[in-house]
C-alpha atoms as a PDB file:
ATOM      1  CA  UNK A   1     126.750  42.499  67.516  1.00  0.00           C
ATOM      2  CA  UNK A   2     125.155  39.611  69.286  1.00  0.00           C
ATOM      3  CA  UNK A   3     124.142  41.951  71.614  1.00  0.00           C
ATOM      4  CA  UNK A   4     123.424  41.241  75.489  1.00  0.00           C
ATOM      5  CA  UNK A   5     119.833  41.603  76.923  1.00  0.00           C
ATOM      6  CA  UNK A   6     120.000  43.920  79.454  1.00  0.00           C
ATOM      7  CA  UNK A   7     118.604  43.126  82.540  1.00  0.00           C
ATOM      8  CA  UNK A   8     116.924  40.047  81.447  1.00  0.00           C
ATOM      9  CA  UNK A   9     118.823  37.438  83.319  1.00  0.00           C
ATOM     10  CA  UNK A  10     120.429  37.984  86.702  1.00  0.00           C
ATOM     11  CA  UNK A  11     123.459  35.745  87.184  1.00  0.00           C
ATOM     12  CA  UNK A  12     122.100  34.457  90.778  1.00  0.00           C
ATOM     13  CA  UNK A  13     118.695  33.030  88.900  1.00  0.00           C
ATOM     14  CA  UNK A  14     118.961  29.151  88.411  1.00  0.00           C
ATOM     15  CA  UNK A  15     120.477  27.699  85.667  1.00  0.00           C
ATOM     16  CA  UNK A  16     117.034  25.578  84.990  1.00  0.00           C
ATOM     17  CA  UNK A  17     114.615  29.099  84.139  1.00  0.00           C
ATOM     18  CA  UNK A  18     117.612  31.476  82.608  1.00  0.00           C
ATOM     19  CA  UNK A  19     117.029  30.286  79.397  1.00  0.00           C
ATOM     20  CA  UNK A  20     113.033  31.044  79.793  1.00  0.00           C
ATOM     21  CA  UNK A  21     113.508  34.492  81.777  1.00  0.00           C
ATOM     22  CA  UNK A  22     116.023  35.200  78.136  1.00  0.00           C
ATOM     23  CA  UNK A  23     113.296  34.066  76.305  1.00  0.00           C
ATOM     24  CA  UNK A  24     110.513  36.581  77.239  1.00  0.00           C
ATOM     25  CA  UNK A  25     113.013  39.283  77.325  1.00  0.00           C
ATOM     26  CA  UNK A  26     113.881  39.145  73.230  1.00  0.00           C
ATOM     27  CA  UNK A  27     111.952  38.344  70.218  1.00  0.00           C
ATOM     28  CA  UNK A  28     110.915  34.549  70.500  1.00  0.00           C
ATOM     29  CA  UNK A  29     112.741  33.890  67.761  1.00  0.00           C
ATOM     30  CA  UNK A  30     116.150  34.564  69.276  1.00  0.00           C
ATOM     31  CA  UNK A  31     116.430  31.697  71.539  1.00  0.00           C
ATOM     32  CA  UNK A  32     118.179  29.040  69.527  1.00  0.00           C
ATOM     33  CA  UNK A  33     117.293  25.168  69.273  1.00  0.00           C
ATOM     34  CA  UNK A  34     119.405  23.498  71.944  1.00  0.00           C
ATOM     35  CA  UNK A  35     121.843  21.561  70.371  1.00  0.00           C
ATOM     36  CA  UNK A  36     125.135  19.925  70.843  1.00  0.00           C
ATOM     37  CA  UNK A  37     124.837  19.021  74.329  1.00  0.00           C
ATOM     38  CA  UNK A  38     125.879  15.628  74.158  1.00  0.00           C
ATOM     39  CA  UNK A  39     128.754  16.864  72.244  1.00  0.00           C
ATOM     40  CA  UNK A  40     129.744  20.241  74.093  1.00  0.00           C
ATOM     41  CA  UNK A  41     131.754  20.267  77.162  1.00  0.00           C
ATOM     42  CA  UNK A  42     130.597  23.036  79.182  1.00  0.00           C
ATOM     43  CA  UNK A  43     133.615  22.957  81.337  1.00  0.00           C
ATOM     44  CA  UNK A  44     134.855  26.340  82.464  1.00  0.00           C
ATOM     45  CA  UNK A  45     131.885  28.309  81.117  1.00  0.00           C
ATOM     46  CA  UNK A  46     130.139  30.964  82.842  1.00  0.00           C
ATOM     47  CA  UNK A  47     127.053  32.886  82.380  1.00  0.00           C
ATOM     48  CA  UNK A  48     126.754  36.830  82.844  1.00  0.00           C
ATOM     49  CA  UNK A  49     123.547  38.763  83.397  1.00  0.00           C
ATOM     50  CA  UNK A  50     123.160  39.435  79.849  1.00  0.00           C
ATOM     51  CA  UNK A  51     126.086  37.594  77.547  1.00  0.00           C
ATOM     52  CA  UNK A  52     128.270  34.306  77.747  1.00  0.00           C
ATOM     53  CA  UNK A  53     131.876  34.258  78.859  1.00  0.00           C
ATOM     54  CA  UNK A  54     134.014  31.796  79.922  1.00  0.00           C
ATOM     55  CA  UNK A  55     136.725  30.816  82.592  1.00  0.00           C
ATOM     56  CA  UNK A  56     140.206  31.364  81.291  1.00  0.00           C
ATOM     57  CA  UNK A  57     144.075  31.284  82.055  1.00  0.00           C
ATOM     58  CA  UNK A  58     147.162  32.338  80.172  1.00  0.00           C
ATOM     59  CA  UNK A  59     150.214  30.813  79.252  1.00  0.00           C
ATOM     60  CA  UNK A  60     152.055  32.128  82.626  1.00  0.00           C
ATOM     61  CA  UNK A  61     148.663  32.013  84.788  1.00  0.00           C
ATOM     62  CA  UNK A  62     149.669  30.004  87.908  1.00  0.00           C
ATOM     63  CA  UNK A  63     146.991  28.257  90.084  1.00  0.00           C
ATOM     64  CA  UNK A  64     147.885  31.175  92.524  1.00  0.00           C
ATOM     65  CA  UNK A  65     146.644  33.902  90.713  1.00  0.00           C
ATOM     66  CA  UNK A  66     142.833  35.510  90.607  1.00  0.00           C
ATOM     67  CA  UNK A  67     141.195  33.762  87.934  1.00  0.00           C
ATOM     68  CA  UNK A  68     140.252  35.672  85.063  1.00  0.00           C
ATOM     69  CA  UNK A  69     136.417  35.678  83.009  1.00  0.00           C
ATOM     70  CA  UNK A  70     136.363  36.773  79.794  1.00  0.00           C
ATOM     71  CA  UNK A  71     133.550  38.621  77.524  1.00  0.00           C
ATOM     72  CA  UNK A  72     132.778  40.684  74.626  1.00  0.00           C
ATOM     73  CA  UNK A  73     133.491  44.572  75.284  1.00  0.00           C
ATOM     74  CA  UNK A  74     130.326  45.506  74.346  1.00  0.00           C
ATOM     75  CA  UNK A  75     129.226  43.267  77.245  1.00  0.00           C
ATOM     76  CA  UNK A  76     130.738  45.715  79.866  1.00  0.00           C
ATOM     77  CA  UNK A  77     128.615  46.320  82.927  1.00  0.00           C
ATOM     78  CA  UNK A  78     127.307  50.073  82.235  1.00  0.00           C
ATOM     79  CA  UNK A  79     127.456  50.179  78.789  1.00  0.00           C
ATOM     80  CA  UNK A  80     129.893  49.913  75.880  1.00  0.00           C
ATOM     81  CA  UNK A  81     133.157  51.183  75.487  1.00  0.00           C
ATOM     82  CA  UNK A  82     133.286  54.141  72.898  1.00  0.00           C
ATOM     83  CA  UNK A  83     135.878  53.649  69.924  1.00  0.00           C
ATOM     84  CA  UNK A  84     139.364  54.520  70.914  1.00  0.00           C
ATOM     85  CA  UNK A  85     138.659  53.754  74.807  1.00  0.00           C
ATOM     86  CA  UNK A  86     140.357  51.640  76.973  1.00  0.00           C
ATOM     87  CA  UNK A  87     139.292  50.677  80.253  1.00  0.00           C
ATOM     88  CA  UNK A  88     141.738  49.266  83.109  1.00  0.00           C
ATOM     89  CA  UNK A  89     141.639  48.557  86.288  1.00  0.00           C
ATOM     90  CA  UNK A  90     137.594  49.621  87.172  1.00  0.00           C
ATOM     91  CA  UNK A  91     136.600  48.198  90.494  1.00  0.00           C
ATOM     92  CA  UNK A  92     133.772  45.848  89.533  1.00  0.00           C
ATOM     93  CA  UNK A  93     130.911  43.214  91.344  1.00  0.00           C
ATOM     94  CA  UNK A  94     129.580  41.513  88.572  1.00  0.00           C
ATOM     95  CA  UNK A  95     128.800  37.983  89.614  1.00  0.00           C
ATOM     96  CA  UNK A  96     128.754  34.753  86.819  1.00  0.00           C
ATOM     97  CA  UNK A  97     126.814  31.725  87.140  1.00  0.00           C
ATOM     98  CA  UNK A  98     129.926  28.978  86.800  1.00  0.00           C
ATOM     99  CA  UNK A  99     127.814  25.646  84.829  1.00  0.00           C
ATOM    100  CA  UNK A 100     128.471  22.176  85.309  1.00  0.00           C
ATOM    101  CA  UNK A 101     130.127  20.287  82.361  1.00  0.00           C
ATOM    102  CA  UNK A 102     126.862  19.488  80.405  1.00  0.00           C
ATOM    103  CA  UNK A 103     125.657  22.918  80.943  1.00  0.00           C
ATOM    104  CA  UNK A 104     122.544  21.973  82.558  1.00  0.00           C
ATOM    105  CA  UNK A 105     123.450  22.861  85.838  1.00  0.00           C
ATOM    106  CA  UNK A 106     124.786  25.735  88.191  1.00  0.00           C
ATOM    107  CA  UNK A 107     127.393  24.957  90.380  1.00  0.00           C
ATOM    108  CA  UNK A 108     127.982  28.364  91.927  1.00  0.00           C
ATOM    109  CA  UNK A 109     128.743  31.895  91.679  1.00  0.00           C
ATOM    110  CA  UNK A 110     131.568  33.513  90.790  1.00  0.00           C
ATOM    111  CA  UNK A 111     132.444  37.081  91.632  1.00  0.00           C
ATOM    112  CA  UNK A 112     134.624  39.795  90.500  1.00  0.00           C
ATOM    113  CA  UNK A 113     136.618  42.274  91.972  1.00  0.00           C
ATOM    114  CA  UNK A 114     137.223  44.298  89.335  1.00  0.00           C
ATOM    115  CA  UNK A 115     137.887  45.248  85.706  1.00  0.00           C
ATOM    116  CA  UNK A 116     141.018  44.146  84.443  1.00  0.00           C
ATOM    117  CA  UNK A 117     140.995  45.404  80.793  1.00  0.00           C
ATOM    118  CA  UNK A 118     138.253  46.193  78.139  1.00  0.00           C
ATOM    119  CA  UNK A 119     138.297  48.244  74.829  1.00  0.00           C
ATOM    120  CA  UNK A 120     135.787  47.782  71.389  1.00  0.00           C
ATOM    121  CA  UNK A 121     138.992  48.503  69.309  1.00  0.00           C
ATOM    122  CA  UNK A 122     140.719  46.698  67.171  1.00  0.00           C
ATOM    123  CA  UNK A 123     139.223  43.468  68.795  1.00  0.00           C
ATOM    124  CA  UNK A 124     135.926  43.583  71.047  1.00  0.00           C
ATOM    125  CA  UNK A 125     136.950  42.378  75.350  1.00  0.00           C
ATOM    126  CA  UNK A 126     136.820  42.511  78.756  1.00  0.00           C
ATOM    127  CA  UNK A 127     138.915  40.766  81.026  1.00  0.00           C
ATOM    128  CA  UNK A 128     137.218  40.034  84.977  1.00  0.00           C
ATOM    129  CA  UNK A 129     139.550  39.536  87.527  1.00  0.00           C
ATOM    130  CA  UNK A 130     137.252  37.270  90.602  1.00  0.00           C
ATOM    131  CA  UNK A 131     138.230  37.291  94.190  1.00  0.00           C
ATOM    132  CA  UNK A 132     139.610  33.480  94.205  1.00  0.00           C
ATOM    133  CA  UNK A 133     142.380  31.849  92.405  1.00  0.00           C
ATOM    134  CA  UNK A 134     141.962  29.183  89.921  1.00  0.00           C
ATOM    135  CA  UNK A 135     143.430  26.236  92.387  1.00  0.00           C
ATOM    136  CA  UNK A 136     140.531  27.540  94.964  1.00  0.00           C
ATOM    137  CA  UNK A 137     137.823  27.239  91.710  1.00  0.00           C
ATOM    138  CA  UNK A 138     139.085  24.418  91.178  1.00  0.00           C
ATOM    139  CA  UNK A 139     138.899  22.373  94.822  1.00  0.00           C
ATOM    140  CA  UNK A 140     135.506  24.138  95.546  1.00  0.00           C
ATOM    141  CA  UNK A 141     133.896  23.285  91.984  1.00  0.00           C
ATOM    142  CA  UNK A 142     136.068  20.747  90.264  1.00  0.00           C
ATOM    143  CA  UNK A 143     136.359  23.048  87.235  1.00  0.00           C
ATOM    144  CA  UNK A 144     139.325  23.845  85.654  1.00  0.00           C
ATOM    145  CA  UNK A 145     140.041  27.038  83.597  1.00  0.00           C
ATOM    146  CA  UNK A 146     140.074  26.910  79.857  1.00  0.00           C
ATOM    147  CA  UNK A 147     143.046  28.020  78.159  1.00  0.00           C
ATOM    148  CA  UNK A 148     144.128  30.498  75.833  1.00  0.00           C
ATOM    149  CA  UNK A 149     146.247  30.232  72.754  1.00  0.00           C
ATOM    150  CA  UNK A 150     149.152  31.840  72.324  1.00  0.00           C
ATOM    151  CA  UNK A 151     148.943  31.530  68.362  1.00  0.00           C
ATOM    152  CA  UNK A 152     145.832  32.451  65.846  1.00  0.00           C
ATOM    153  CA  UNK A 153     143.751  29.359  64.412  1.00  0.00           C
ATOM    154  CA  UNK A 154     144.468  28.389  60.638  1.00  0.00           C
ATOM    155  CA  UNK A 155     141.348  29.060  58.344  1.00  0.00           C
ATOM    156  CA  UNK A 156     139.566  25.555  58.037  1.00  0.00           C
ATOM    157  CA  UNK A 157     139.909  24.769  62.048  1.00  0.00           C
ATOM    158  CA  UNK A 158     137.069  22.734  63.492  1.00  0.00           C
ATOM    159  CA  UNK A 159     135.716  24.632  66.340  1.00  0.00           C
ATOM    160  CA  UNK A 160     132.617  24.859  68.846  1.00  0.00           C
ATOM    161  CA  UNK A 161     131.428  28.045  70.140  1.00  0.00           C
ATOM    162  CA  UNK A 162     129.648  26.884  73.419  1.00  0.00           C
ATOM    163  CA  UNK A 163     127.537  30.100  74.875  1.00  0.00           C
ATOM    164  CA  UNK A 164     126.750  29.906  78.386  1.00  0.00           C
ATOM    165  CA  UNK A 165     123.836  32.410  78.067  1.00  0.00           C
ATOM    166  CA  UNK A 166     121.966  29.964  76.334  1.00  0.00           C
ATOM    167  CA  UNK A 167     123.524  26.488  77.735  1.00  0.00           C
ATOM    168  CA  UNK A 168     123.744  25.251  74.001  1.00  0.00           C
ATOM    169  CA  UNK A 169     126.503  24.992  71.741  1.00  0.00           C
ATOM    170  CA  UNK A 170     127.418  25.615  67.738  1.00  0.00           C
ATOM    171  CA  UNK A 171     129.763  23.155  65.759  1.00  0.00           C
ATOM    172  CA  UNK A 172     131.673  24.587  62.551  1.00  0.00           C
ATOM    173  CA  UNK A 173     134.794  25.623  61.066  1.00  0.00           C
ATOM    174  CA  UNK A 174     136.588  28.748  60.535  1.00  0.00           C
ATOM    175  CA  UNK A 175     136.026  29.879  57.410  1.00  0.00           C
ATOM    176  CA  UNK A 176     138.603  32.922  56.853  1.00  0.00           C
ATOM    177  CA  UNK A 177     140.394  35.923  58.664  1.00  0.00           C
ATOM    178  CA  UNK A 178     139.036  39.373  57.832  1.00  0.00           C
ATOM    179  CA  UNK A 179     141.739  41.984  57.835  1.00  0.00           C
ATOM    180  CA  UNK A 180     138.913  44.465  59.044  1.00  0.00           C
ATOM    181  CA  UNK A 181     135.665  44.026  60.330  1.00  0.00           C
ATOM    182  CA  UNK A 182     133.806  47.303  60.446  1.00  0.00           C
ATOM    183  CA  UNK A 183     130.783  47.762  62.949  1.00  0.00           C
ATOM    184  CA  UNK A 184     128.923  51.419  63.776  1.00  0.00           C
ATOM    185  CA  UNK A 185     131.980  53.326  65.327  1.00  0.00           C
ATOM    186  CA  UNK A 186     133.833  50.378  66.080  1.00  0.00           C
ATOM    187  CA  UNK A 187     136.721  48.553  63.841  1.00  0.00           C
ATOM    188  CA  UNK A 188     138.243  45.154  64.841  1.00  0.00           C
ATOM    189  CA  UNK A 189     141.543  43.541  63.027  1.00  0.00           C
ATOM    190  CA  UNK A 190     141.680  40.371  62.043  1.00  0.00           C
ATOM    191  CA  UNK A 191     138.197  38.806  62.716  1.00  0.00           C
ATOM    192  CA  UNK A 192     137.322  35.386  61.778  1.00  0.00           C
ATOM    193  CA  UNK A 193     134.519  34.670  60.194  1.00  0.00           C
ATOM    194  CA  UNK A 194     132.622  31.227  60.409  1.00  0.00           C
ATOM    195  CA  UNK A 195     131.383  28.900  58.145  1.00  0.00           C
ATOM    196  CA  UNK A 196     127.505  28.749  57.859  1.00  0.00           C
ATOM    197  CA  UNK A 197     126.825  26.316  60.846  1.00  0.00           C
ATOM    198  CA  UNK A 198     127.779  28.295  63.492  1.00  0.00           C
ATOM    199  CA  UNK A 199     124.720  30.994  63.527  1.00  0.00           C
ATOM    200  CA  UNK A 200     125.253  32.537  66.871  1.00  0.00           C
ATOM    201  CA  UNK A 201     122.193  34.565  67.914  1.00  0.00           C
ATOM    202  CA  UNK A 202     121.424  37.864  70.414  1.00  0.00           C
ATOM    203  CA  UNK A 203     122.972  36.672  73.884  1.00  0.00           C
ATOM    204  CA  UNK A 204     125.847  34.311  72.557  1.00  0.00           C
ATOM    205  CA  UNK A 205     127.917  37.401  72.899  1.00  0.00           C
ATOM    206  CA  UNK A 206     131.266  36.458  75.126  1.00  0.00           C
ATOM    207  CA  UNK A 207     131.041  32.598  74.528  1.00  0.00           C
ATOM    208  CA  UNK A 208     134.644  31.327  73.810  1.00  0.00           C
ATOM    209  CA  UNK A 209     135.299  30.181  70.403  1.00  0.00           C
ATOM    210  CA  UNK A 210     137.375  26.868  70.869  1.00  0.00           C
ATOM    211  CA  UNK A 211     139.774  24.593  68.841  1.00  0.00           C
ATOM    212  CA  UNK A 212     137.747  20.714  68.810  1.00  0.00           C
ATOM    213  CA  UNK A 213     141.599  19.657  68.498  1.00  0.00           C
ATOM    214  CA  UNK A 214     143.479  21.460  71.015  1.00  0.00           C
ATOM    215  CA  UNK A 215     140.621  22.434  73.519  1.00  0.00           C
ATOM    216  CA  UNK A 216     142.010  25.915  73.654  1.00  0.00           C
ATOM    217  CA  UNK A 217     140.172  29.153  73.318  1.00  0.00           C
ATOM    218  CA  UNK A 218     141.706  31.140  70.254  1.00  0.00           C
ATOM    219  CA  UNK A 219     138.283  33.776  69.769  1.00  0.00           C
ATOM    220  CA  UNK A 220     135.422  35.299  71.436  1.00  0.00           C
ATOM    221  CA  UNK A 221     132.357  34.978  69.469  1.00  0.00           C
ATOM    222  CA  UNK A 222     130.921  38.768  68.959  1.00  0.00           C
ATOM    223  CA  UNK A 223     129.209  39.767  66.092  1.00  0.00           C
ATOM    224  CA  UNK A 224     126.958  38.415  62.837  1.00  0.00           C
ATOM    225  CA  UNK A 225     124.687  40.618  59.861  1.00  0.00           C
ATOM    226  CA  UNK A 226     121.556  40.710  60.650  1.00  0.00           C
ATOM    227  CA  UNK A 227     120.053  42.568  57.843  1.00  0.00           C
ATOM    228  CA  UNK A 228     121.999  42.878  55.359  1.00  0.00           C
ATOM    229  CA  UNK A 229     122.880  46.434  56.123  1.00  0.00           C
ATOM    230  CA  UNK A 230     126.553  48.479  55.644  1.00  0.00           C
ATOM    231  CA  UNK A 231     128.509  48.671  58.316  1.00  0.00           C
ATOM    232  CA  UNK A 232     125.860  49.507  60.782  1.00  0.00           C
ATOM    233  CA  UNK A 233     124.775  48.142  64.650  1.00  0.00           C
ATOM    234  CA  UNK A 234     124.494  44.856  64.347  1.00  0.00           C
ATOM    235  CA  UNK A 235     125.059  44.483  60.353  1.00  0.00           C
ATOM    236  CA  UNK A 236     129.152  44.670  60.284  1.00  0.00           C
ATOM    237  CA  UNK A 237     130.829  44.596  56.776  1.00  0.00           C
ATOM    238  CA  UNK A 238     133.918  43.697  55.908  1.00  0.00           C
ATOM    239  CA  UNK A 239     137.212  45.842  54.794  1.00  0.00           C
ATOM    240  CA  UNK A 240     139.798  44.657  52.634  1.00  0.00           C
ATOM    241  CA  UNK A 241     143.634  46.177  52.717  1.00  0.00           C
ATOM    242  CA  UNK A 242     142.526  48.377  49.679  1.00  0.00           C
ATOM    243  CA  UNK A 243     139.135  49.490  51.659  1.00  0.00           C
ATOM    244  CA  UNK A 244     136.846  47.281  49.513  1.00  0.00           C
ATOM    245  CA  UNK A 245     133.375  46.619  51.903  1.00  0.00           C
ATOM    246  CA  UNK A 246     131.954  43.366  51.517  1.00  0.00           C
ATOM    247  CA  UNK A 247     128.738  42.548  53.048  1.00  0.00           C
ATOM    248  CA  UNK A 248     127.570  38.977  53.872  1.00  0.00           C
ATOM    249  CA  UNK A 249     124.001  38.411  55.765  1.00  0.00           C
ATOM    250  CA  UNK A 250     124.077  35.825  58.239  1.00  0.00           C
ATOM    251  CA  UNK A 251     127.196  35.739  58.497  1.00  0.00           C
ATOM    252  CA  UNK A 252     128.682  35.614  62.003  1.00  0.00           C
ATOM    253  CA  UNK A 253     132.560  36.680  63.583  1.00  0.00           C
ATOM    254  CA  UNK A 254     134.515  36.133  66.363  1.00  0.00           C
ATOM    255  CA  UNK A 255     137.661  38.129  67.973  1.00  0.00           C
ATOM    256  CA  UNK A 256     140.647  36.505  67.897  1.00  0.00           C
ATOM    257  CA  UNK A 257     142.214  35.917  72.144  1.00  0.00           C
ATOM    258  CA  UNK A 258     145.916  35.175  70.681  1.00  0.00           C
ATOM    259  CA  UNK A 259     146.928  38.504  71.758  1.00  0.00           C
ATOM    260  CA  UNK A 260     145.519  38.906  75.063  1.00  0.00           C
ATOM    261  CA  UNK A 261     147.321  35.916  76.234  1.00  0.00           C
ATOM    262  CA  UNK A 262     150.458  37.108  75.275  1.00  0.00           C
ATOM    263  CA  UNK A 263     149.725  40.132  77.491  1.00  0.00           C
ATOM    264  CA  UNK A 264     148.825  38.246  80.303  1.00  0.00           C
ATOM    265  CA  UNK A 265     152.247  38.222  82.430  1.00  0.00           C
ATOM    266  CA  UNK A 266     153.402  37.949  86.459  1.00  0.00           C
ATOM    267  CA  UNK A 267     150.404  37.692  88.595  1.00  0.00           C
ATOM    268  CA  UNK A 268     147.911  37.557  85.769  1.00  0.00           C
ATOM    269  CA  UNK A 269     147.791  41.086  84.861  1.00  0.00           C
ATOM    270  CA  UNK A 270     147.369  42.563  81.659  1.00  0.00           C
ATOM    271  CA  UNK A 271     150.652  44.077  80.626  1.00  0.00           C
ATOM    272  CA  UNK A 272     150.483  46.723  78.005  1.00  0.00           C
ATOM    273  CA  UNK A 273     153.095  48.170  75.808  1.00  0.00           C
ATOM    274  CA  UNK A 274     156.016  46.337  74.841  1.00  0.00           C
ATOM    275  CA  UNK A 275     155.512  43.334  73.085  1.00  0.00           C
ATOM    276  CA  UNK A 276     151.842  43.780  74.216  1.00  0.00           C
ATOM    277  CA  UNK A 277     149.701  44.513  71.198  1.00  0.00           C
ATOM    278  CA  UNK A 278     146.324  45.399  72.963  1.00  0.00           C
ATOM    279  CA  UNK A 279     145.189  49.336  72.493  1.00  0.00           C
ATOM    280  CA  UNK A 280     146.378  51.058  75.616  1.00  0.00           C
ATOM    281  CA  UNK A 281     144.186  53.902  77.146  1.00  0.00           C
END
């Protein structure tokens, strides 16, 4: 995974020193180059203690509801979700630095209020309900809330992964959906891979993967080999539909969001079962 650094960052520490506080708190050569930000729009991105994440609202969301943040699962306050659990509803008062649109800047803290959904299987999330609604966010800050789409990207689609964490972005193109992506314990469906540009690194974890076209999220970057190694911690392999493993170092993934915005329904809550494809506890 591009895993967080615990502890390293606190979400309250200005924007200006969290990339140097990351810095000393993982191998030098983990902070990446900053790049893209005269290209990226930062708009809507947040940074956590440890991990990126990223303002978002579904296809129902009205300016009403609590805003939502989303991350990685494996970014989960406490520690990661074990395979097969499902985690809903978990008071929570994790707080995320909300940047200004070059990414330079902090305009202010956001804060949740609780947990609204998180699993590591089949796809790797958690969902942050916050204690204002996205029409408040948006008066206070200026900041709109990106949103999700309802339908997965085609292989080939230009997109930027922009990582809050880190205040720099990644420019690339999807390069193909894996029909498993195998990591550890944990097995997520229908990843998508990148093409070579896009080399996320340690702390990138949560960023939103979005279409250059349509602005929308459709993936939350998560994972990339290391090593080289098989289906281990941060070296995940691929599965094909007639279990053949396929490992590519360097290579990185994202999770694809399609489904949890077609879960998001009446006051922005995740609705499982039904037509709801996300794992239920």
């Amino acid at each position: 995974m591009n895993r967080p650094f615990a502890g390293a960052v606190t979400a309250s520490i200005a924007l200006a020193g969290a990339a140097g506080a990351a810095a000393l708190a993982a191998p030098a050569s983990a902070a990446p180059a900053a790049r893209g930000h005269g290209e990226a729009d930062f708009t809507g991105i947040v940074a956590l203690s440890n991990c990126s994440g990223s303002l978002v609202r579904g296809p129902r969301s009205r300016d009403s509801d609590a805003a939502l943040v989303l991350t990685n699962g494996h970014c989960l306050e406490g520690g990661m979700p074990e395979p097969g659990q499902v985690i809903v509803d978990r008071p929570s008062a994790r707080t995320f630095t909300l940047l200004d649109r070059t990414g330079r800047s902090s305009l202010g803290t956001l804060q949740a209020t609780r947990v609204e959904y998180s699993t590591m299987t089949d796809t790797d999330v958690t969902v942050y309900r916050l204690d204002e609604s996205y029409g408040t966010i948006r008066k206070r800050y200026g900041v709109p809330a990106l949103r999700l789409s309802t339908a997965p990207p085609h292989d080939g689609t230009e997109i930027r992964v922009v990582s809050g964490y880190w205040q720099t972005s990644y420019a690339c193109k999807t390069d193909a959906t894996v029909y498993r992506l195998r990591e550890a314990g944990w097995t997520w469906k229908d990843s998508i891979r990148y093409t070579p540009q896009c080399r996320t690194v340690h702390g990138t974890s949560g960023s939103p993967v979005i279409d250059a076209n349509t602005h929308h999220v459709v993936a939350i970057n998560n994972t990339g080999n290391d090593d080289g190694e098989r289906c281990t911690l941060n070296n995940p392999c691929e599965v094909d539909r007639k279990g053949n493993v396929t490992v590519r170092q360097g290579t990185h993934y994202a999770q694809q969001t399609y489904p949890l915005a077609r879960c998001l329904g009446e006051g922005n809550d995740v609705a499982l079962g039904g037509s709801c494809a996300l794992p239920r506890p």
